[in-house]
N, C-alpha and C. Protein backbone atom coordinates (compact mmCIF):
# COMPACT_ATOMS: atom_id res chain seq x y z
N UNK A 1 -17.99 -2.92 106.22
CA UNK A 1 -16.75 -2.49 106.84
C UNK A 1 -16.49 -3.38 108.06
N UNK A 2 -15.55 -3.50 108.41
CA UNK A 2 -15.11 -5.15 109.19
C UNK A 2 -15.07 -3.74 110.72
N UNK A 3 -14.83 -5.00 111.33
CA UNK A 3 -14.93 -4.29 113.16
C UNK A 3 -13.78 -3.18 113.03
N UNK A 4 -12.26 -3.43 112.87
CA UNK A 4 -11.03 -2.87 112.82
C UNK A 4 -11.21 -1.75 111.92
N UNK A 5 -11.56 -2.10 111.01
CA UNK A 5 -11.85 -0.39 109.96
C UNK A 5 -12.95 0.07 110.32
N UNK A 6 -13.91 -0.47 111.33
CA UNK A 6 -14.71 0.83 112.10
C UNK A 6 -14.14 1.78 113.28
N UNK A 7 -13.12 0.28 113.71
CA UNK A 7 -12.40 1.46 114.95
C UNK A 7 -11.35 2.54 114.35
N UNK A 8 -10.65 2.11 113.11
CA UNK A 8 -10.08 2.69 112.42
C UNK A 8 -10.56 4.46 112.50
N UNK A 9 -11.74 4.09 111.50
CA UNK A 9 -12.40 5.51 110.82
C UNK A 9 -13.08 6.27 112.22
N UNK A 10 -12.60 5.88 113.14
CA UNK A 10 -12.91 6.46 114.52
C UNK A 10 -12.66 7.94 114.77
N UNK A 11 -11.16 7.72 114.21
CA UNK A 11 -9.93 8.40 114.65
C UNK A 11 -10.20 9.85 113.79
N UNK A 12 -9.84 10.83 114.32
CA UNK A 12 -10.08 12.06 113.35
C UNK A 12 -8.78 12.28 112.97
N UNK A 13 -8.29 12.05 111.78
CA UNK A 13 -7.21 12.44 111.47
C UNK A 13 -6.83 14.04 111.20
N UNK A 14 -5.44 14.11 111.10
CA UNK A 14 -5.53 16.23 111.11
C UNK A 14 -4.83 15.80 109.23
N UNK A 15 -4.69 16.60 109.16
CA UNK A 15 -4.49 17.89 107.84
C UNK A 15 -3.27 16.54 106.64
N UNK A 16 -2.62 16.19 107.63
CA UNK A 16 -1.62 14.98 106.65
C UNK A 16 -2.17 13.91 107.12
N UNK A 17 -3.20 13.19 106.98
CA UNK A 17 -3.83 11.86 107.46
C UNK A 17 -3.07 11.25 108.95
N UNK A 18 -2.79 12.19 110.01
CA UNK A 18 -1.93 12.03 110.88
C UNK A 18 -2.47 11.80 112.30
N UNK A 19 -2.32 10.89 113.30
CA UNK A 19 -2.62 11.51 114.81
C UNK A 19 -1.78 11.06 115.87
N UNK A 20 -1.42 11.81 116.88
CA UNK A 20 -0.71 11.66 117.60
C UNK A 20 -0.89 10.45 118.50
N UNK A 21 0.26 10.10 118.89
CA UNK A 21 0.30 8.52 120.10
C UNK A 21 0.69 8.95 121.15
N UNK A 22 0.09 8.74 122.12
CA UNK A 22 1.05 9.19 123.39
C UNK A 22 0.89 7.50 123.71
N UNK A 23 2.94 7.59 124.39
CA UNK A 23 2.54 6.07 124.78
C UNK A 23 3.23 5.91 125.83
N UNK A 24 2.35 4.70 126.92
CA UNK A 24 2.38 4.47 128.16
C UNK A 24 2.95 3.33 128.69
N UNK A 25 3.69 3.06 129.63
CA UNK A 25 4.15 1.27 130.06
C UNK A 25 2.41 1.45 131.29
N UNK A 26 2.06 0.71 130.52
CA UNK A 26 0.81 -0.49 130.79
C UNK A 26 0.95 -0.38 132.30
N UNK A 27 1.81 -0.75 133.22
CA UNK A 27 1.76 -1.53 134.45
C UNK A 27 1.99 -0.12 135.62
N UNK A 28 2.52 1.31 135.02
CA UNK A 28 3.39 2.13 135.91
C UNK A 28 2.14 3.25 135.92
N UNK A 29 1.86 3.41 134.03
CA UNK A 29 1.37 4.70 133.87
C UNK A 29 2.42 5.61 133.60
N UNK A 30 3.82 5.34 133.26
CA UNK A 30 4.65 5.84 132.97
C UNK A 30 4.73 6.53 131.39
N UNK A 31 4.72 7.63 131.32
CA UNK A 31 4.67 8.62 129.82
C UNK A 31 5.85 7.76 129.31
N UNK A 32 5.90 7.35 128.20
CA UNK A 32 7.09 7.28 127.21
C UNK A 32 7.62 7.95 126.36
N UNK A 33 6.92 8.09 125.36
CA UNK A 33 7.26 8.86 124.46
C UNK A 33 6.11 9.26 123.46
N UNK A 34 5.53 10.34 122.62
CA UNK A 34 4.83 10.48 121.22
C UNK A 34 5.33 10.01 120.17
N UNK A 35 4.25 9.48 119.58
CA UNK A 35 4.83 9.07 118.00
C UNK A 35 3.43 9.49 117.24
N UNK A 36 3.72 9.59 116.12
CA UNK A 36 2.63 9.48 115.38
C UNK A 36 2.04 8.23 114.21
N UNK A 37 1.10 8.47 113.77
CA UNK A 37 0.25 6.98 112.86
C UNK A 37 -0.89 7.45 111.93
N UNK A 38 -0.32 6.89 110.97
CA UNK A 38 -1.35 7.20 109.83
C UNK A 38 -2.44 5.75 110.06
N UNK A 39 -3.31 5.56 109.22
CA UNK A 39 -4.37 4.77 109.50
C UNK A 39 -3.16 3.06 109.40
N UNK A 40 -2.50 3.01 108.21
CA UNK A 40 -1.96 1.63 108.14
C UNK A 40 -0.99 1.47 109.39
N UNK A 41 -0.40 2.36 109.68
CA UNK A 41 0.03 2.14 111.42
C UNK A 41 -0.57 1.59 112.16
N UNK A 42 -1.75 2.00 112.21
CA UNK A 42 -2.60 1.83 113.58
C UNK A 42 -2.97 0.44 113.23
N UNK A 43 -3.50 0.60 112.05
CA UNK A 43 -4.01 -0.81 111.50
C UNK A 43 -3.10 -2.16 111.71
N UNK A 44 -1.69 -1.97 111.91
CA UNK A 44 -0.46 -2.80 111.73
C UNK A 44 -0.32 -3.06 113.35
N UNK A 45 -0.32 -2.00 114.10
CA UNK A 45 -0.46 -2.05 115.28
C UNK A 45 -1.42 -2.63 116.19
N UNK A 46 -2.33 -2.40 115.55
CA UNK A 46 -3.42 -3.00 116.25
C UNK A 46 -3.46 -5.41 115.87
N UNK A 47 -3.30 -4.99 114.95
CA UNK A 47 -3.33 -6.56 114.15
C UNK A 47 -2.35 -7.37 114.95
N UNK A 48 -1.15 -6.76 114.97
CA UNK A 48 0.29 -7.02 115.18
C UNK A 48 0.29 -7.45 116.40
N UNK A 49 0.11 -6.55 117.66
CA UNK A 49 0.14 -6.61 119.07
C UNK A 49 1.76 -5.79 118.81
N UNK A 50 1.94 -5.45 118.22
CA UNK A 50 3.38 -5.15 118.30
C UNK A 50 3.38 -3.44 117.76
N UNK A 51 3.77 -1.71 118.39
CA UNK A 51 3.73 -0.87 118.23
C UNK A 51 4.59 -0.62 116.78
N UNK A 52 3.73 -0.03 115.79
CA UNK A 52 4.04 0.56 114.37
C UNK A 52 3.91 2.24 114.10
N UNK A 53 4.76 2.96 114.14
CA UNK A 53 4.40 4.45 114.25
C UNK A 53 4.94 4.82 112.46
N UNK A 54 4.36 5.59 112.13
CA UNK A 54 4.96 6.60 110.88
C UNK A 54 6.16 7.48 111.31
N UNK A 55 6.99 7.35 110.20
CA UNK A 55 8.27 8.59 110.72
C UNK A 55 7.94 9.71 109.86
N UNK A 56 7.51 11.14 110.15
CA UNK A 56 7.21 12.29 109.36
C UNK A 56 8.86 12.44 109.04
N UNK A 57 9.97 12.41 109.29
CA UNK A 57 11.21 12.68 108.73
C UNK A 57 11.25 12.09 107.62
N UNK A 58 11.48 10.45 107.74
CA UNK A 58 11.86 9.27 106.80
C UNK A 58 10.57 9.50 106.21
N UNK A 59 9.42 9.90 106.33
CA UNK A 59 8.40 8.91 105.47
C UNK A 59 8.19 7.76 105.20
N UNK A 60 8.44 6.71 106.38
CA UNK A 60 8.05 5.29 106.48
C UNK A 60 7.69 4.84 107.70
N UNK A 61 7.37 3.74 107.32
CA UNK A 61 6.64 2.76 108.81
C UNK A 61 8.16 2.46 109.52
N UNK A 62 7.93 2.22 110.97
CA UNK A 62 8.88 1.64 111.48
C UNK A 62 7.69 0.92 112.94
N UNK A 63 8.59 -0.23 113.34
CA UNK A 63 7.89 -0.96 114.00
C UNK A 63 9.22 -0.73 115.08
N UNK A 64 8.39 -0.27 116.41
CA UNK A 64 9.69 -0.10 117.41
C UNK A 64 9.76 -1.12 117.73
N UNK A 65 11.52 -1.41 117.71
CA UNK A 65 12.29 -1.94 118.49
C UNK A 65 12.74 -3.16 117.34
N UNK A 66 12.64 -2.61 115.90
CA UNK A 66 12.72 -3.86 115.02
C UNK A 66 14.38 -3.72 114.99
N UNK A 67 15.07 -2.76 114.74
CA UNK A 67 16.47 -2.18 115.10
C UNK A 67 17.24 -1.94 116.12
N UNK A 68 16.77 -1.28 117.08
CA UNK A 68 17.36 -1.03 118.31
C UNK A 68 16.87 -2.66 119.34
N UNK A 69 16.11 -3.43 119.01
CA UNK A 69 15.45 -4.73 120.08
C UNK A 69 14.97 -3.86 121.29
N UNK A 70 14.32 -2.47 121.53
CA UNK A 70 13.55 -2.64 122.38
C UNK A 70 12.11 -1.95 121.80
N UNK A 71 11.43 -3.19 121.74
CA UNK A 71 10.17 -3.81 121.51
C UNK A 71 9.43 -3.25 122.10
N UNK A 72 7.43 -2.45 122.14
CA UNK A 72 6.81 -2.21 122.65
C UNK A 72 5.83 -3.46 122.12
N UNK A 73 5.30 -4.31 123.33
CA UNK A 73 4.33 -4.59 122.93
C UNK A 73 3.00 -4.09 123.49
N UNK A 74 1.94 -4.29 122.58
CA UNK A 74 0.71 -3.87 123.05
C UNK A 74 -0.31 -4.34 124.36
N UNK A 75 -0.70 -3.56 124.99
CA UNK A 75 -1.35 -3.85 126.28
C UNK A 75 -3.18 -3.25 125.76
N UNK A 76 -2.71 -1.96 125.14
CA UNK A 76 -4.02 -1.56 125.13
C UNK A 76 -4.04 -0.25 124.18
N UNK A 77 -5.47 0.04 123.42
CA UNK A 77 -5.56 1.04 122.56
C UNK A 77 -6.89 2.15 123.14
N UNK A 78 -6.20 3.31 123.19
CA UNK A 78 -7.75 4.36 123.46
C UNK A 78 -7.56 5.17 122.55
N UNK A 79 -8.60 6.23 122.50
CA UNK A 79 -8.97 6.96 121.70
C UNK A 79 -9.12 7.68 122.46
N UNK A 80 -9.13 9.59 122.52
CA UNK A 80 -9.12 10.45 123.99
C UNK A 80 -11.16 11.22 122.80
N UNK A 81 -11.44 11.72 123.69
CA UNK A 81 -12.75 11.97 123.76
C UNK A 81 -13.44 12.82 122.32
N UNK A 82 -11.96 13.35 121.67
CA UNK A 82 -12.08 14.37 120.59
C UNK A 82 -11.96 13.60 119.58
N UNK A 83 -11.26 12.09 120.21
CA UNK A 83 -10.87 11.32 118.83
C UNK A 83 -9.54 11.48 117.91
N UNK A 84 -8.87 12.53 118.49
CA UNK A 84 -7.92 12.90 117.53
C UNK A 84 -6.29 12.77 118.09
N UNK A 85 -6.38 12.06 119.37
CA UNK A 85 -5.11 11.43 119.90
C UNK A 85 -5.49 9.97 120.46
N UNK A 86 -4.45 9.13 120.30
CA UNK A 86 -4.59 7.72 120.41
C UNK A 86 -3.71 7.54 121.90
N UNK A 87 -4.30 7.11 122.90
CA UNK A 87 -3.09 6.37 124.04
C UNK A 87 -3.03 4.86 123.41
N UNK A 88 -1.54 4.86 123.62
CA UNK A 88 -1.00 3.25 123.40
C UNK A 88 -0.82 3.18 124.90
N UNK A 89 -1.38 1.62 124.96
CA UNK A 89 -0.24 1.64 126.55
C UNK A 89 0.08 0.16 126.19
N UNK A 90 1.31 0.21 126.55
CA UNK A 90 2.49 -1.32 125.80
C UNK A 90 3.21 -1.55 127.16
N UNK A 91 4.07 -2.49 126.93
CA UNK A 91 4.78 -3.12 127.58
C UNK A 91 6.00 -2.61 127.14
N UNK A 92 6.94 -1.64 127.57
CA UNK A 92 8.48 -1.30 126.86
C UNK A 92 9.48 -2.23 127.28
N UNK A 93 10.32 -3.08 126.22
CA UNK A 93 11.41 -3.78 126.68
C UNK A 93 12.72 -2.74 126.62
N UNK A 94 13.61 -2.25 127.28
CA UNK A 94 14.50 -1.59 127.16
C UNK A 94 14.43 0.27 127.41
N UNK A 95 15.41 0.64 126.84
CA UNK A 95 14.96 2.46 126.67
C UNK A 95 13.66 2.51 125.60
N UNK A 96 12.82 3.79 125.73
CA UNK A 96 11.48 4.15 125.21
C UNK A 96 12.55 5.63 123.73
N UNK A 97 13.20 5.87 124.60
CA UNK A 97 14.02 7.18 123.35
C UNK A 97 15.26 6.78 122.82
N UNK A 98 15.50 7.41 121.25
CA UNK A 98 16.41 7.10 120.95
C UNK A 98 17.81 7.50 121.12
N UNK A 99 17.61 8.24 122.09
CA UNK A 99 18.88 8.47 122.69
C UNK A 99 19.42 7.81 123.66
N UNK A 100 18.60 6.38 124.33
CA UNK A 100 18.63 5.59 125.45
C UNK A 100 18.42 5.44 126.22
N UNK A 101 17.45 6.57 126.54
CA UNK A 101 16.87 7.16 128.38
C UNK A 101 15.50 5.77 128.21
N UNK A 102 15.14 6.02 129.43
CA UNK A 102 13.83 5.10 129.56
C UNK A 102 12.79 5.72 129.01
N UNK A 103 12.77 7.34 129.10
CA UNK A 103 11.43 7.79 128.27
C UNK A 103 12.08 9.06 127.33
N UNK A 104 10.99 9.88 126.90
CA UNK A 104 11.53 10.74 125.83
C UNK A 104 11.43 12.09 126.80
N UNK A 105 10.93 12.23 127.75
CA UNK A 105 10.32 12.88 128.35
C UNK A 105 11.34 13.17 130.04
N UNK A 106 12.56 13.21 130.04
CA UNK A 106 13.00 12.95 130.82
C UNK A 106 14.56 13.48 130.73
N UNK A 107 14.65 14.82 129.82
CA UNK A 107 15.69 15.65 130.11
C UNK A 107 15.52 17.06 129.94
N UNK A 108 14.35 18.00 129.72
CA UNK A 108 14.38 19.32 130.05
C UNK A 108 13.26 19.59 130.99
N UNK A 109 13.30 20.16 132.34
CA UNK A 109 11.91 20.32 133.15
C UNK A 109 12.04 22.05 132.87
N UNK A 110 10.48 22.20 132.27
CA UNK A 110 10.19 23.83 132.14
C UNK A 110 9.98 24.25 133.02
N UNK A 111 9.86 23.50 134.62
CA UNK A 111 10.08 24.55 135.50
C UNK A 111 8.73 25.66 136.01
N UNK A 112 7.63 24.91 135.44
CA UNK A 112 6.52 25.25 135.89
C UNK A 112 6.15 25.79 136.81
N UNK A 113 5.37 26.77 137.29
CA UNK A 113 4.93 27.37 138.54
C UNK A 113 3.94 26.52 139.03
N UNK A 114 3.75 25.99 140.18
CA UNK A 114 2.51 25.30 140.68
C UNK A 114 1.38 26.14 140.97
N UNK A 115 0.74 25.47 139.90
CA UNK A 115 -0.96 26.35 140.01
C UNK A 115 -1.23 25.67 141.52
N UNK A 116 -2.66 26.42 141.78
CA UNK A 116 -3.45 26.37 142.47
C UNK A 116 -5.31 26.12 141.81
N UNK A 117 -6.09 25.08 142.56
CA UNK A 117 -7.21 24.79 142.06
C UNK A 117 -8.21 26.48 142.51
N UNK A 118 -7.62 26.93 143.37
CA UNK A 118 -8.41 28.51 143.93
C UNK A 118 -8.05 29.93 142.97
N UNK A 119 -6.87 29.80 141.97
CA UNK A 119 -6.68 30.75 141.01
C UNK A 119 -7.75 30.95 140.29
């Protein structure tokens, strides 16, 4: 098994060969947006330098920014400790959502109560 399909089979996939992306601009730490990736995603992504997510709607690959021109490229790949979510952190050229905002994450605040570390 080559280096890439060991980091591959890393990943714990859930129930539809699926795991979540949370993805980051590289330089801010800025949240962008989730996507998700089946193994040939990641695999495309990783090879590429260039972000490849699965669409659970469409049922296909899409490589951001091959349509709209704003491009994520790759900065860096983690794996979170359970294995079963991936951080991307890229470089975003343009808006991160497809509605045009800079992130996806950046029009309903729930309005949270501020905990306390003494609760």
């Amino acid at each position: 098994m080559s280096d890439l399909e060991t980091r591959i089979a890393q990943v714990a996939w859930n129930a539809d060969g699926l795991a979540p992306v949370i993805v980051q601009q590289w330089d801010s730490s800025e949240v962008l947006m989730l996507a998700w990736v089946d193994a040939e995603a990641l695999r495309r992504t990783l090879t590429s330098g260039r972000a490849t997510y699965w669409s659970r709607s469409r049922q296909e690959y899409w490589r951001k920014g091959d349509t709209s021109g704003n491009i994520q490229v790759v900065h860096e790949a983690r794996l979170d400790c359970d294995g079963d979510a991936i951080l991307l952190r890229v470089d975003q050229t343009g808006p991160a959502c497809h509605t045009g905002t800079r992130t996806c994450f950046d029009t309903t605040d729930l309005e949270a109560a501020p905990g306390s570390a003494a609760s």
